[in-house]
N, C-alpha and C. Protein backbone atom coordinates (compact mmCIF):
# COMPACT_ATOMS: atom_id res chain seq x y z
N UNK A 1 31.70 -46.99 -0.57
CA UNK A 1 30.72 -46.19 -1.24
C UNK A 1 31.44 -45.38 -2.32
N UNK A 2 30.74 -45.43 -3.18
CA UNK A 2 31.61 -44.29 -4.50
C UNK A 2 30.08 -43.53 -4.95
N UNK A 3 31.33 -42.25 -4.95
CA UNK A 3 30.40 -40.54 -5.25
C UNK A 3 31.33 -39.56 -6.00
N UNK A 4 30.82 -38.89 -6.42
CA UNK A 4 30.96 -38.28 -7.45
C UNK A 4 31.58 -37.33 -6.53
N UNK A 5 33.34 -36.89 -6.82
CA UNK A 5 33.86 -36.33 -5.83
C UNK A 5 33.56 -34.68 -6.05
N UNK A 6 33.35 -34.24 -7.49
CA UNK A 6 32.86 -32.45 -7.59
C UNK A 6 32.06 -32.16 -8.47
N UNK A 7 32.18 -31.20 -9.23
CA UNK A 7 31.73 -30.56 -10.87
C UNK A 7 32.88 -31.54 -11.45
N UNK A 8 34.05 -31.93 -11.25
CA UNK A 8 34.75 -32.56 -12.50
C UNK A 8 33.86 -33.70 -13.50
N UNK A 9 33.14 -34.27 -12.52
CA UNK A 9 32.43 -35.58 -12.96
C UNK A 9 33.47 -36.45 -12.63
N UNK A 10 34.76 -36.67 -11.81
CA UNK A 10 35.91 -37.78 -11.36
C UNK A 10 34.59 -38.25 -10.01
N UNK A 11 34.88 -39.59 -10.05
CA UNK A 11 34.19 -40.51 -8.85
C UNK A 11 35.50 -40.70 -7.66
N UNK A 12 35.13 -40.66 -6.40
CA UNK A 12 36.06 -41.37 -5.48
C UNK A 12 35.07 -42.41 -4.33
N UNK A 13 36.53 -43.37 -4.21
CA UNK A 13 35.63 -43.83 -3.38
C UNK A 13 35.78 -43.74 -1.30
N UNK A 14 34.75 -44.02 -0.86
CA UNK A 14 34.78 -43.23 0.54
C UNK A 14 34.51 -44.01 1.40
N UNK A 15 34.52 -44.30 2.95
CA UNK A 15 33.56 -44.87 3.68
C UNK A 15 34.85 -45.59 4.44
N UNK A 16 33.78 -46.44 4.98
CA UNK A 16 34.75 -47.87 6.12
C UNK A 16 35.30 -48.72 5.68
N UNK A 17 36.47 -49.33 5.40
CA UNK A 17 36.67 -50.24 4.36
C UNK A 17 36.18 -51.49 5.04
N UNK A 18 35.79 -52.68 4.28
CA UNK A 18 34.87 -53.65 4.67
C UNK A 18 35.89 -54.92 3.68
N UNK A 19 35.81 -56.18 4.09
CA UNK A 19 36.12 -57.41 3.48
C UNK A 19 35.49 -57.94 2.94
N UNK A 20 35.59 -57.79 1.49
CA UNK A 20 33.93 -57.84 0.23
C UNK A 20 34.33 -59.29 -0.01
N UNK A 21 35.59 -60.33 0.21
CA UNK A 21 35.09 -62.15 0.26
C UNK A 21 35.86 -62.11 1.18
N UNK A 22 35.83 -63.45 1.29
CA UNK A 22 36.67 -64.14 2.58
C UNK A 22 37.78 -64.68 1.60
N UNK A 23 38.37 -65.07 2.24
CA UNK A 23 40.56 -65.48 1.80
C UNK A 23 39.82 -66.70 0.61
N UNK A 24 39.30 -67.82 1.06
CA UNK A 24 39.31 -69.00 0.00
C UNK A 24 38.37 -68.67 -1.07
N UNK A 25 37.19 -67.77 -0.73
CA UNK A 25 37.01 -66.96 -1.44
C UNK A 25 37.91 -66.26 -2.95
N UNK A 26 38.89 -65.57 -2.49
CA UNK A 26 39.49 -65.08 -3.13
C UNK A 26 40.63 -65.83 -4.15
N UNK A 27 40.70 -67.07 -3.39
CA UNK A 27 41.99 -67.43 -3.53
C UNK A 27 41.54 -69.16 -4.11
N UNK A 28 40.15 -69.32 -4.06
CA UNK A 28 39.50 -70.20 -5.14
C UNK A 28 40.84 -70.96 -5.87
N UNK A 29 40.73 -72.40 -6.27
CA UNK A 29 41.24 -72.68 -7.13
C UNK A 29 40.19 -74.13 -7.82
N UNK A 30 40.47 -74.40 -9.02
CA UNK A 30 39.52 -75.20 -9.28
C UNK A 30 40.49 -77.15 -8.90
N UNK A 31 39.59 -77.91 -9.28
CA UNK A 31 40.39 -79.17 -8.97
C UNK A 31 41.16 -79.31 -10.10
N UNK A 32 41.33 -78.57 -11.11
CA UNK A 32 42.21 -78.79 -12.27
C UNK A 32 43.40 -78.31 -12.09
N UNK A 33 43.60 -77.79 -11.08
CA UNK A 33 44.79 -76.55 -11.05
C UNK A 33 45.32 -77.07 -9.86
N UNK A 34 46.83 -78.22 -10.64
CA UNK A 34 47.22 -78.74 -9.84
C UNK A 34 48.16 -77.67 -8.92
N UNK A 35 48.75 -77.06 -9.46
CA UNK A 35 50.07 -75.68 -8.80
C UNK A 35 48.77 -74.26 -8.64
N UNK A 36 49.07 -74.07 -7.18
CA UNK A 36 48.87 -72.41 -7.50
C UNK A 36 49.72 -71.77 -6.43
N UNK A 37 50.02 -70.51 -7.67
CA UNK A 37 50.88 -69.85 -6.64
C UNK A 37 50.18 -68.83 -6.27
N UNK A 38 50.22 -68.13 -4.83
CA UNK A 38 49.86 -67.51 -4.34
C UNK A 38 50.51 -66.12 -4.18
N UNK A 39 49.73 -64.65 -5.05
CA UNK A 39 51.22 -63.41 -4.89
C UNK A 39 50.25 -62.65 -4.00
N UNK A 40 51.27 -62.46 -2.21
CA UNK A 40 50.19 -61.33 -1.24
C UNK A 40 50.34 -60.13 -1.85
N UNK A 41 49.41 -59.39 -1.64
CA UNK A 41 49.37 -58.10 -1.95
C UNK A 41 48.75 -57.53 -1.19
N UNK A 42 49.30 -56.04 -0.40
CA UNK A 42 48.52 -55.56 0.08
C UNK A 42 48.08 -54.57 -0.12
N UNK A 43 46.76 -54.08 -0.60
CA UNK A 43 46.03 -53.70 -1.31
C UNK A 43 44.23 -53.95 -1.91
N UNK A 44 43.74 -53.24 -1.79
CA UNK A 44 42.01 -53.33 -2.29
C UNK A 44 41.77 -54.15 -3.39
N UNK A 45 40.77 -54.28 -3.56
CA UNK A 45 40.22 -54.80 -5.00
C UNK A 45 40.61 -53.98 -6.48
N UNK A 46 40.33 -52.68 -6.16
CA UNK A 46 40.83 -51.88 -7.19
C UNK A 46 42.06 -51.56 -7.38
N UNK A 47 42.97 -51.47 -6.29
CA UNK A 47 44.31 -51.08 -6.43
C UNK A 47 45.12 -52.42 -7.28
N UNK A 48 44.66 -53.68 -7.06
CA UNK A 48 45.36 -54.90 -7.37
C UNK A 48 45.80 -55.15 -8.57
N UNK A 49 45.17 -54.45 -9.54
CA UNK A 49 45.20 -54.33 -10.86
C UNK A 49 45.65 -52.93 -11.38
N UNK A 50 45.51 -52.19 -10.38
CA UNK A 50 46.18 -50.79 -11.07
C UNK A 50 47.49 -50.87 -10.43
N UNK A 51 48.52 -50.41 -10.80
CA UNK A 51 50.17 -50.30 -10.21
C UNK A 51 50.41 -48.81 -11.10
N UNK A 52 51.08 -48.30 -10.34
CA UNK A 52 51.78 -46.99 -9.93
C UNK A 52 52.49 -47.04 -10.94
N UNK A 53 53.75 -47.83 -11.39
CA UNK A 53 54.66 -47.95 -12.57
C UNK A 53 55.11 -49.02 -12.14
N UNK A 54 56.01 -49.29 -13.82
CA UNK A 54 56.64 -50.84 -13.50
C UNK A 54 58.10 -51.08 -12.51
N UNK A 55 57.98 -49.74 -11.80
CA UNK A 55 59.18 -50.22 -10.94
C UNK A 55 58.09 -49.94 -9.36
N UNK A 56 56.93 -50.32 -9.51
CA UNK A 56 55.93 -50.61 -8.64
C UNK A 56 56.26 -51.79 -8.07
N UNK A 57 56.50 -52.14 -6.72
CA UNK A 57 56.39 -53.40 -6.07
C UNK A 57 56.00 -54.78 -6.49
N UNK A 58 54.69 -54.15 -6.48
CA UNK A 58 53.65 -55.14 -7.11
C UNK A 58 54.04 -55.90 -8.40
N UNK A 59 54.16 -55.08 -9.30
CA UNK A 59 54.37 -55.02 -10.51
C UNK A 59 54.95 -55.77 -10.77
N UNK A 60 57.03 -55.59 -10.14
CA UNK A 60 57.86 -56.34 -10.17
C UNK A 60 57.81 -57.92 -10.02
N UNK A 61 56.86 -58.45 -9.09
CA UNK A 61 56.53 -59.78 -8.28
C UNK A 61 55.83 -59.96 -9.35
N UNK A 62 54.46 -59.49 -10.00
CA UNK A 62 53.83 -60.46 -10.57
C UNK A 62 54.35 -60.67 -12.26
N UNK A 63 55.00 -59.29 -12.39
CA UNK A 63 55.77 -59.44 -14.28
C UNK A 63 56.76 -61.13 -13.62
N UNK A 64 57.47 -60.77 -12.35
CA UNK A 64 58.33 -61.82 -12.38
C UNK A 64 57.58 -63.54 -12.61
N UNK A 65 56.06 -63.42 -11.59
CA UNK A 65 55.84 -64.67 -11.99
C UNK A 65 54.82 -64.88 -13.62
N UNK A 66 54.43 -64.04 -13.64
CA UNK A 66 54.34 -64.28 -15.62
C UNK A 66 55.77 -64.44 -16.07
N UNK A 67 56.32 -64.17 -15.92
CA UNK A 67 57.97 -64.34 -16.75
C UNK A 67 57.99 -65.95 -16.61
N UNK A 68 58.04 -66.08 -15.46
CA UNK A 68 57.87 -67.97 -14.93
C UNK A 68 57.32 -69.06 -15.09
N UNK A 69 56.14 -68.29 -15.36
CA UNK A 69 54.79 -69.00 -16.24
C UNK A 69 55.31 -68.92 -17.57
N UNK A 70 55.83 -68.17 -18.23
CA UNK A 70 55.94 -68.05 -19.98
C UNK A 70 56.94 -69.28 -20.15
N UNK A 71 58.02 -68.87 -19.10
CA UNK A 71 59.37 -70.11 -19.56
C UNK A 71 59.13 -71.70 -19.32
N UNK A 72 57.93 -71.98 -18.21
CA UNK A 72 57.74 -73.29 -17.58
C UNK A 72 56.62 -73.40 -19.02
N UNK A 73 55.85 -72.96 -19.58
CA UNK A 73 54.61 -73.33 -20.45
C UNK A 73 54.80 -74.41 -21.26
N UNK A 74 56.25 -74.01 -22.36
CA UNK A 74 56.47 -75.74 -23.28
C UNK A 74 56.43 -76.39 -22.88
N UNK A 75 57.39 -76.63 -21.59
CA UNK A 75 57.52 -77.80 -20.91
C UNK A 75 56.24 -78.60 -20.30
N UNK A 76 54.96 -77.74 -20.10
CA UNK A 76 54.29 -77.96 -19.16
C UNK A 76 53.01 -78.54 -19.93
N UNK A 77 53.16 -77.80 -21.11
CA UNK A 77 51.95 -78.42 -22.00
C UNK A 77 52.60 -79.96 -23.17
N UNK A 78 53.87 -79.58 -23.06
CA UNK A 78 54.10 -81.00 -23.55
C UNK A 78 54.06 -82.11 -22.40
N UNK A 79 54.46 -81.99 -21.24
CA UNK A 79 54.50 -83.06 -20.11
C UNK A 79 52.24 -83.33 -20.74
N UNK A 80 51.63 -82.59 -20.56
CA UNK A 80 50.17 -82.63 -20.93
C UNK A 80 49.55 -83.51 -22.05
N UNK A 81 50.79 -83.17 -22.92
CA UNK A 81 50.29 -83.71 -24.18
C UNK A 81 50.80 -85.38 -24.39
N UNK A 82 52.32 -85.69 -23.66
CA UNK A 82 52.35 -86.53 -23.35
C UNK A 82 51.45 -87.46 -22.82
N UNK A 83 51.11 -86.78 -21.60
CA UNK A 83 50.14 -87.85 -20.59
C UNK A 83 48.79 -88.13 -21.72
N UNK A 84 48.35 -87.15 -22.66
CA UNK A 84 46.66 -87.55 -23.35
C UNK A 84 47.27 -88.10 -24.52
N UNK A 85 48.80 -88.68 -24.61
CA UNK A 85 48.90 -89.40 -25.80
C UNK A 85 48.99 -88.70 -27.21
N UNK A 86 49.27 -87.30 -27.18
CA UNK A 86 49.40 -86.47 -28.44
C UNK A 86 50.69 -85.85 -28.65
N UNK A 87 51.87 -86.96 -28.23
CA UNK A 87 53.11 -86.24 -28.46
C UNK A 87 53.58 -86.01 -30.15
């Protein structure tokens, strides 16, 4: 539940915490997407996207796998372009 925590007009949120999807739910991938990597986190819906700073846990793991993703990409879209014949 989120309410308006005073006079500031700042919102917080309150209550029982509840499991708003289920895991495959969350963790969806389509049939195009031959690789997925999976980063646990533990943490809410809202926290997942907010991090503390970049020497945040979180942070560290997922800058690392964007870093991984950036360096594998040439390679990955030319292996692509290969296979549809547009080398």
């Amino acid at each position: 539940m989120i309410h308006m925590k005073d006079r500031t007009g700042l919102f917080e949120r309150g209550g029982p915490l509840v499991m708003m999807v289920t895991k495959e739910s969350a963790t969806w991938a389509s049939p195009n997407q031959q690789i997925q990597v999976m980063i646990p986190v533990d943490a809410d819906h809202s926290e997942i996207v907010k991090f503390v700073s970049p020497s945040d846990k979180h942070y560290v793991v997922a800058m690392e796998q964007i870093r991984e993703c950036i360096k594998e990409s040439p390679r990955i879209v030319a292996e692509r372009w290969k296979k549809l014949g547009r080398h």
